[in-house]
PDB file of N, CA and C in Angstrom:
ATOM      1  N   UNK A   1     102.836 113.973 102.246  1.00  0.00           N
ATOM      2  CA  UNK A   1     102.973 113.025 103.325  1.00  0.00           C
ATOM      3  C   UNK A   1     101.991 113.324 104.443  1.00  0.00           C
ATOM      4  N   UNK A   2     101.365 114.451 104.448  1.00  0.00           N
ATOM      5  CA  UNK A   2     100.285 114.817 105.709  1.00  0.00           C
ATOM      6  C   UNK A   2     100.791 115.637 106.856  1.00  0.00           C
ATOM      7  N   UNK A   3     100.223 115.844 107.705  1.00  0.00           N
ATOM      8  CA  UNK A   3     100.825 116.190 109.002  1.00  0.00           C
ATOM      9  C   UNK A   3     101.744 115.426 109.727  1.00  0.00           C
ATOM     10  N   UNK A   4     102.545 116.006 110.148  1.00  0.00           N
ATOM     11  CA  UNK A   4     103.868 115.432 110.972  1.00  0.00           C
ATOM     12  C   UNK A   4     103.284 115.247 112.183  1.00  0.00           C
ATOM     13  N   UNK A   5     101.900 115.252 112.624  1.00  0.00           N
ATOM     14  CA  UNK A   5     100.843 114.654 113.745  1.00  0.00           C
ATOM     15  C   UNK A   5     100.316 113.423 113.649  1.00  0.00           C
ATOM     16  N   UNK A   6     100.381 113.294 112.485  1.00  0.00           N
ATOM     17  CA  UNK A   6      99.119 111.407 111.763  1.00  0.00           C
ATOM     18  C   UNK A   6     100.468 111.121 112.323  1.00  0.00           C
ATOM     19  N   UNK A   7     100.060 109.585 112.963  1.00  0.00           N
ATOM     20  CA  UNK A   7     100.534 108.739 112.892  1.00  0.00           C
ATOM     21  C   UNK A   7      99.972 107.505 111.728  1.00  0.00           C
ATOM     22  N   UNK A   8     101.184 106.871 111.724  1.00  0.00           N
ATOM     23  CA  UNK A   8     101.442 106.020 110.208  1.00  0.00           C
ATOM     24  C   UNK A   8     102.546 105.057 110.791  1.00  0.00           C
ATOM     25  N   UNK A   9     101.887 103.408 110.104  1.00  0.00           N
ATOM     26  CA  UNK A   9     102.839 102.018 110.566  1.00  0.00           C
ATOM     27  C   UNK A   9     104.246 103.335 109.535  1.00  0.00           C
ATOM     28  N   UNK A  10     105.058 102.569 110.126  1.00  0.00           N
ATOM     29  CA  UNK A  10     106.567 103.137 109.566  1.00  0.00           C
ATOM     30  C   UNK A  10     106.674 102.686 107.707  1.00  0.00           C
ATOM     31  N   UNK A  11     106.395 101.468 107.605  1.00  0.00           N
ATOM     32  CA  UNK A  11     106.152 100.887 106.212  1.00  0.00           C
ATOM     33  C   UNK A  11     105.458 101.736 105.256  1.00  0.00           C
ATOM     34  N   UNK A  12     103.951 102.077 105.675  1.00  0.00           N
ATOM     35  CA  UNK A  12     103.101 102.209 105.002  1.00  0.00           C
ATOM     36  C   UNK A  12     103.110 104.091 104.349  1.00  0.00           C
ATOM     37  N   UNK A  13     104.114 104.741 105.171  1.00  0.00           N
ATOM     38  CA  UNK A  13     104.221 106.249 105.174  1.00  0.00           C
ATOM     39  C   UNK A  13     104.748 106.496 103.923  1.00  0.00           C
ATOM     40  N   UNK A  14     105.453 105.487 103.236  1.00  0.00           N
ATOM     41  CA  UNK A  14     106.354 105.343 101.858  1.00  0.00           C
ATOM     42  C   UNK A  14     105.445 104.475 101.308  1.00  0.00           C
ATOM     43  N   UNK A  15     104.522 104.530 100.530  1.00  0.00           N
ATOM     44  CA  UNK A  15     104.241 103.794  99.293  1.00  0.00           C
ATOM     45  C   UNK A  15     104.675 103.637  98.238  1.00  0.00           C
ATOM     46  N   UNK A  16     104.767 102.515  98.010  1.00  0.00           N
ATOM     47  CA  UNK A  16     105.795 102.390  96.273  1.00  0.00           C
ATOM     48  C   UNK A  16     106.796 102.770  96.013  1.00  0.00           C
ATOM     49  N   UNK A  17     107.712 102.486  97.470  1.00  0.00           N
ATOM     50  CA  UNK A  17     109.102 103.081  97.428  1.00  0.00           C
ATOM     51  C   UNK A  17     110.162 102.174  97.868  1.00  0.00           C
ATOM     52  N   UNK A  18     110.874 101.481  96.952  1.00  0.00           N
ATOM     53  CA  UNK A  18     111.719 100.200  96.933  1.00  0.00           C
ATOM     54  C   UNK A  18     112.951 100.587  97.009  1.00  0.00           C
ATOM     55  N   UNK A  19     113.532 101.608  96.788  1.00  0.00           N
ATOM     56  CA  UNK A  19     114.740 102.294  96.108  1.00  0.00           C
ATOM     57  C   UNK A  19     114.784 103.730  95.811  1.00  0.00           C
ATOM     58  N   UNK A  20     116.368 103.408  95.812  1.00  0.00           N
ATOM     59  CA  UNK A  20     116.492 105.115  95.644  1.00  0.00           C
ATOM     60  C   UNK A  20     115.791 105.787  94.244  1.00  0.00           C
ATOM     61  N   UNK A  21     115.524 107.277  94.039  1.00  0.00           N
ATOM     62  CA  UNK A  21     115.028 107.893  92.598  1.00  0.00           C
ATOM     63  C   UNK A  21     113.646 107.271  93.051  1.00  0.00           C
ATOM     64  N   UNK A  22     112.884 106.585  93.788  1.00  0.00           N
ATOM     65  CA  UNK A  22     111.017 106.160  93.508  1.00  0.00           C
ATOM     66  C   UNK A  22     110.339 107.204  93.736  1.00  0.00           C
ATOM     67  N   UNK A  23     109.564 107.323  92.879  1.00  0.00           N
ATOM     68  CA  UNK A  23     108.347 108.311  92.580  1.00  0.00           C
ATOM     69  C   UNK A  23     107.368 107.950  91.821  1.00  0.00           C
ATOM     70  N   UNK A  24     105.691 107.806  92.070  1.00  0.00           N
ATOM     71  CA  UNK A  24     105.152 107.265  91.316  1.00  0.00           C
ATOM     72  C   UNK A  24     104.538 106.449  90.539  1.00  0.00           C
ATOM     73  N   UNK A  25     104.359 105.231  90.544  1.00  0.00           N
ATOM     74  CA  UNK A  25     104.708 104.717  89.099  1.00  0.00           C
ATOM     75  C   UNK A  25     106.223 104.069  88.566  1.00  0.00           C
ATOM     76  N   UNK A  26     107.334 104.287  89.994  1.00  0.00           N
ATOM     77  CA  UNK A  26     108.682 103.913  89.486  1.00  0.00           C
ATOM     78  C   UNK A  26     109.196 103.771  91.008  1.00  0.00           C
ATOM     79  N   UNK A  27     109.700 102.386  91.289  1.00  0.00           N
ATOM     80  CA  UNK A  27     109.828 101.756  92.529  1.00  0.00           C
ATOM     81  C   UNK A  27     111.316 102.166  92.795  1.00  0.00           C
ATOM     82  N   UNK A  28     111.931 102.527  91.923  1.00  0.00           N
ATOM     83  CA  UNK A  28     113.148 103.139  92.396  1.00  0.00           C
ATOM     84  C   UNK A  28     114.259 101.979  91.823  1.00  0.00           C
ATOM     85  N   UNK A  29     115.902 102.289  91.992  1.00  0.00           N
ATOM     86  CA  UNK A  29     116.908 101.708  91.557  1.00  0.00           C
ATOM     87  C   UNK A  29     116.727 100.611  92.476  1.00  0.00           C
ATOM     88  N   UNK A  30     117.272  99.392  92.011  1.00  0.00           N
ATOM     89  CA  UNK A  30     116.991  97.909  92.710  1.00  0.00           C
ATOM     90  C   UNK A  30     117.730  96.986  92.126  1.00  0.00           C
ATOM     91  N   UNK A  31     118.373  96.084  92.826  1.00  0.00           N
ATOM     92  CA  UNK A  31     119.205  95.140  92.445  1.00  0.00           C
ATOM     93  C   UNK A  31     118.141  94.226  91.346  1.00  0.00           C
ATOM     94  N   UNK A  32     119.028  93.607  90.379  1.00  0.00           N
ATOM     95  CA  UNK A  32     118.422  92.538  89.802  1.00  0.00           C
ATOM     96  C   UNK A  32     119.235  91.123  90.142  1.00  0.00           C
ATOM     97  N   UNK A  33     118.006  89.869  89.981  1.00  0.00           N
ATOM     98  CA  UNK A  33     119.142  88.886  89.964  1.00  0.00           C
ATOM     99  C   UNK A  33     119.270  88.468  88.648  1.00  0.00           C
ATOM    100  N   UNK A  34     120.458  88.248  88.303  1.00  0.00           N
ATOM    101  CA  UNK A  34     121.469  87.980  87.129  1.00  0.00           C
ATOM    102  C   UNK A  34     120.513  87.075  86.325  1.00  0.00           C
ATOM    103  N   UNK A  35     119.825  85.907  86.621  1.00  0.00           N
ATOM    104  CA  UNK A  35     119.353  84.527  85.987  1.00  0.00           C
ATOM    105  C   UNK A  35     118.025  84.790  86.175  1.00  0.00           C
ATOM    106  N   UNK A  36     116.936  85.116  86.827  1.00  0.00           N
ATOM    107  CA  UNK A  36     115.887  85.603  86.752  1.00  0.00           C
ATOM    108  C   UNK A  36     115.465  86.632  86.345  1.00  0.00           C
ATOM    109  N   UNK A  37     115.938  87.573  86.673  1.00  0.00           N
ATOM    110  CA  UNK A  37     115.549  88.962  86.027  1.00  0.00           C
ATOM    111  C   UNK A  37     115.021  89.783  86.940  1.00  0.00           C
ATOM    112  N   UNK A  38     114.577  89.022  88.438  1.00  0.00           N
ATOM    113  CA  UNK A  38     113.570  89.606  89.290  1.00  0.00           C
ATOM    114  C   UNK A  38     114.415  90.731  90.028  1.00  0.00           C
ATOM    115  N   UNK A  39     113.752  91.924  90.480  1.00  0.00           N
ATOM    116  CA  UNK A  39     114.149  92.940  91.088  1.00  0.00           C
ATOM    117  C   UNK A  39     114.480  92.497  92.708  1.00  0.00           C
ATOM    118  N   UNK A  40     115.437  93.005  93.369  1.00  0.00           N
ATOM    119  CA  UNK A  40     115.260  92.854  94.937  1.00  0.00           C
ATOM    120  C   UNK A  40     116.327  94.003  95.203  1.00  0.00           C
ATOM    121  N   UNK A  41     116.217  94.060  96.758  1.00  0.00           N
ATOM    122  CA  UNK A  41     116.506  95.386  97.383  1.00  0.00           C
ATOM    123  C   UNK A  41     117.452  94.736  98.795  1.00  0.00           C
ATOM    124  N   UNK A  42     117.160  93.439  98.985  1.00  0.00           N
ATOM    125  CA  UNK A  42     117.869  92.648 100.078  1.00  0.00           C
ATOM    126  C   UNK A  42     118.062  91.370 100.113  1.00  0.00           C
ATOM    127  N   UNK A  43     119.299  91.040 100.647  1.00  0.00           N
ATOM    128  CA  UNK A  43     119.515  89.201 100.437  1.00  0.00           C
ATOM    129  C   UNK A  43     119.317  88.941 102.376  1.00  0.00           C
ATOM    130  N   UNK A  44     118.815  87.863 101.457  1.00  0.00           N
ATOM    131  CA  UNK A  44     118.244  86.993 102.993  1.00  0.00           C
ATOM    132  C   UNK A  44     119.521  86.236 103.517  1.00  0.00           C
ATOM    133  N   UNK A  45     118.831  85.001 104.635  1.00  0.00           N
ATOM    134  CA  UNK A  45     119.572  83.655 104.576  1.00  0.00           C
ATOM    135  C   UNK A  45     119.533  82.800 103.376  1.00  0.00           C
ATOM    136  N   UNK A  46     120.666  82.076 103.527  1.00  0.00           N
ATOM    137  CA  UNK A  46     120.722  80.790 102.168  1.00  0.00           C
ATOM    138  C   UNK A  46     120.527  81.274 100.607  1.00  0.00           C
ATOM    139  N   UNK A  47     120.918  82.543 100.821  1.00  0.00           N
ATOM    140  CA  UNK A  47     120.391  83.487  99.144  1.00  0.00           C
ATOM    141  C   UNK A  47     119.501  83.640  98.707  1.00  0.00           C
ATOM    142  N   UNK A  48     118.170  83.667  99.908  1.00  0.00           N
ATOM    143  CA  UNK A  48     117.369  84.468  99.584  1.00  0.00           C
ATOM    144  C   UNK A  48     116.875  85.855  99.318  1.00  0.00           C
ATOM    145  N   UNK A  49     116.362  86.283  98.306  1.00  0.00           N
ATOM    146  CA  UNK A  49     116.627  87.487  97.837  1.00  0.00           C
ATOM    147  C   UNK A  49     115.076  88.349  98.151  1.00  0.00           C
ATOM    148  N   UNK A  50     114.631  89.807  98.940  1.00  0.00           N
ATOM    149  CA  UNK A  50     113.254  89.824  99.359  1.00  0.00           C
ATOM    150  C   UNK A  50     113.532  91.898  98.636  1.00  0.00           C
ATOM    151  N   UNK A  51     112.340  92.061  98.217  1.00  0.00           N
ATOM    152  CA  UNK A  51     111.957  93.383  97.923  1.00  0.00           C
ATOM    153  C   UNK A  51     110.778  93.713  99.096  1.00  0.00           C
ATOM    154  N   UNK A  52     111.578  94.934  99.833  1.00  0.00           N
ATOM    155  CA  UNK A  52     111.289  95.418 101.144  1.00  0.00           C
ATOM    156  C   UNK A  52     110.841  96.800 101.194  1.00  0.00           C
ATOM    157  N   UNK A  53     109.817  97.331 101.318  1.00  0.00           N
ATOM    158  CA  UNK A  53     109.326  98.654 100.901  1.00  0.00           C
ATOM    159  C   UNK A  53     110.656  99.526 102.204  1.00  0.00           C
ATOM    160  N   UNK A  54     110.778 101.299 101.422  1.00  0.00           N
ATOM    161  CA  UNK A  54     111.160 101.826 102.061  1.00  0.00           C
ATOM    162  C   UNK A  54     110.470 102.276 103.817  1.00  0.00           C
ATOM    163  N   UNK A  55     111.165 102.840 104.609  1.00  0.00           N
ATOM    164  CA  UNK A  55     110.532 102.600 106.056  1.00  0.00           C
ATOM    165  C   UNK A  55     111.010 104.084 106.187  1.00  0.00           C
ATOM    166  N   UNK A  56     109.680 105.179 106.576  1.00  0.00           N
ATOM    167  CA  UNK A  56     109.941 106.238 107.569  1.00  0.00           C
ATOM    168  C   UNK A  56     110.633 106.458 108.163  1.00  0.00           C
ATOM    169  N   UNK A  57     111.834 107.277 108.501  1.00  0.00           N
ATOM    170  CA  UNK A  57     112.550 107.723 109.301  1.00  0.00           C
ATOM    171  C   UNK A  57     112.420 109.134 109.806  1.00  0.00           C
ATOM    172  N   UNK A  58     111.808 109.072 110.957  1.00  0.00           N
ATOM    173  CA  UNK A  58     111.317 110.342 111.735  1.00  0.00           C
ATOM    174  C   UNK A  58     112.002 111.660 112.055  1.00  0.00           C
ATOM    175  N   UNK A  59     113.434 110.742 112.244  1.00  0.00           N
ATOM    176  CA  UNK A  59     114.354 111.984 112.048  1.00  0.00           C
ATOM    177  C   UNK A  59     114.645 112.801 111.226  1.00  0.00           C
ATOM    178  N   UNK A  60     114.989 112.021 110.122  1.00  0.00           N
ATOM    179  CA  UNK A  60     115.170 112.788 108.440  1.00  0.00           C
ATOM    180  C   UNK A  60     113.796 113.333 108.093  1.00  0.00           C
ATOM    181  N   UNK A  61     112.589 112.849 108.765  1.00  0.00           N
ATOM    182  CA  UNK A  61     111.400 113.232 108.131  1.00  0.00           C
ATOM    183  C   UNK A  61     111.235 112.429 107.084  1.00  0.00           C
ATOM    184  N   UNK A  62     111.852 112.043 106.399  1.00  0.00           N
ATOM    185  CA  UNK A  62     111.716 111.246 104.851  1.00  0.00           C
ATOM    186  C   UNK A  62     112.030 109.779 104.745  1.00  0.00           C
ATOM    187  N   UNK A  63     111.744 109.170 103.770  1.00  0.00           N
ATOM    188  CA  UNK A  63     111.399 107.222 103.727  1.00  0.00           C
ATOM    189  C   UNK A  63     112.837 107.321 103.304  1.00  0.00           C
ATOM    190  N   UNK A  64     113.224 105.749 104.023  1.00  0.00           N
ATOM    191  CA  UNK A  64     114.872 105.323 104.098  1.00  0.00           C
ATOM    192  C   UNK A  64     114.652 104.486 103.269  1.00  0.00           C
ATOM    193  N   UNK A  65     115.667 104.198 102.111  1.00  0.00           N
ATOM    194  CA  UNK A  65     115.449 102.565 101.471  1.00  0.00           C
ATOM    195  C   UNK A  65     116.720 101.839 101.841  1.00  0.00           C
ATOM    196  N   UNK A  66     116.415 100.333 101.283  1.00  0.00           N
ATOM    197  CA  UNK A  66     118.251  99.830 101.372  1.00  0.00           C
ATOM    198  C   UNK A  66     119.165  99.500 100.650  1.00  0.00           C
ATOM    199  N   UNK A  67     118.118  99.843  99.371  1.00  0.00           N
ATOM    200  CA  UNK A  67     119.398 100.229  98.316  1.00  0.00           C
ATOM    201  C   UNK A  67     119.736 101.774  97.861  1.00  0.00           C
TER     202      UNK A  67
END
């Protein structure tokens, strides 16, 4: 992750990290929807459904997801 000096947008400090277990090459555990198949991590308004990268948390030191 670098020095705990870089600053980094909060988003971008977690790459490729959707879910819990991501490492790699593997975006992590993630909801599916039932009839599409498509992965998501959050429901919107009106059932919209959005895959939201994990976000830095400064305190923990380590990327938060929301699933």
């Amino acid at each position: 992750m670098g020095p705990m000096t870089a600053q980094l947008e909060a988003a971008t400090a977690c790459p490729g990290s959707y879910g819990k277990g991501a490492y790699p090459g593997y975006a992590g555990e993630l909801l599916v929807h039932p009839l599409t198949g498509a992965s998501y991590n959050a429901n919107g308004a009106r059932g919209k459904r959005y895959l939201l990268p994990a976000i830095f948390d400064p305190s923990k030191a380590s990327c938060v997801m929301l699933v």
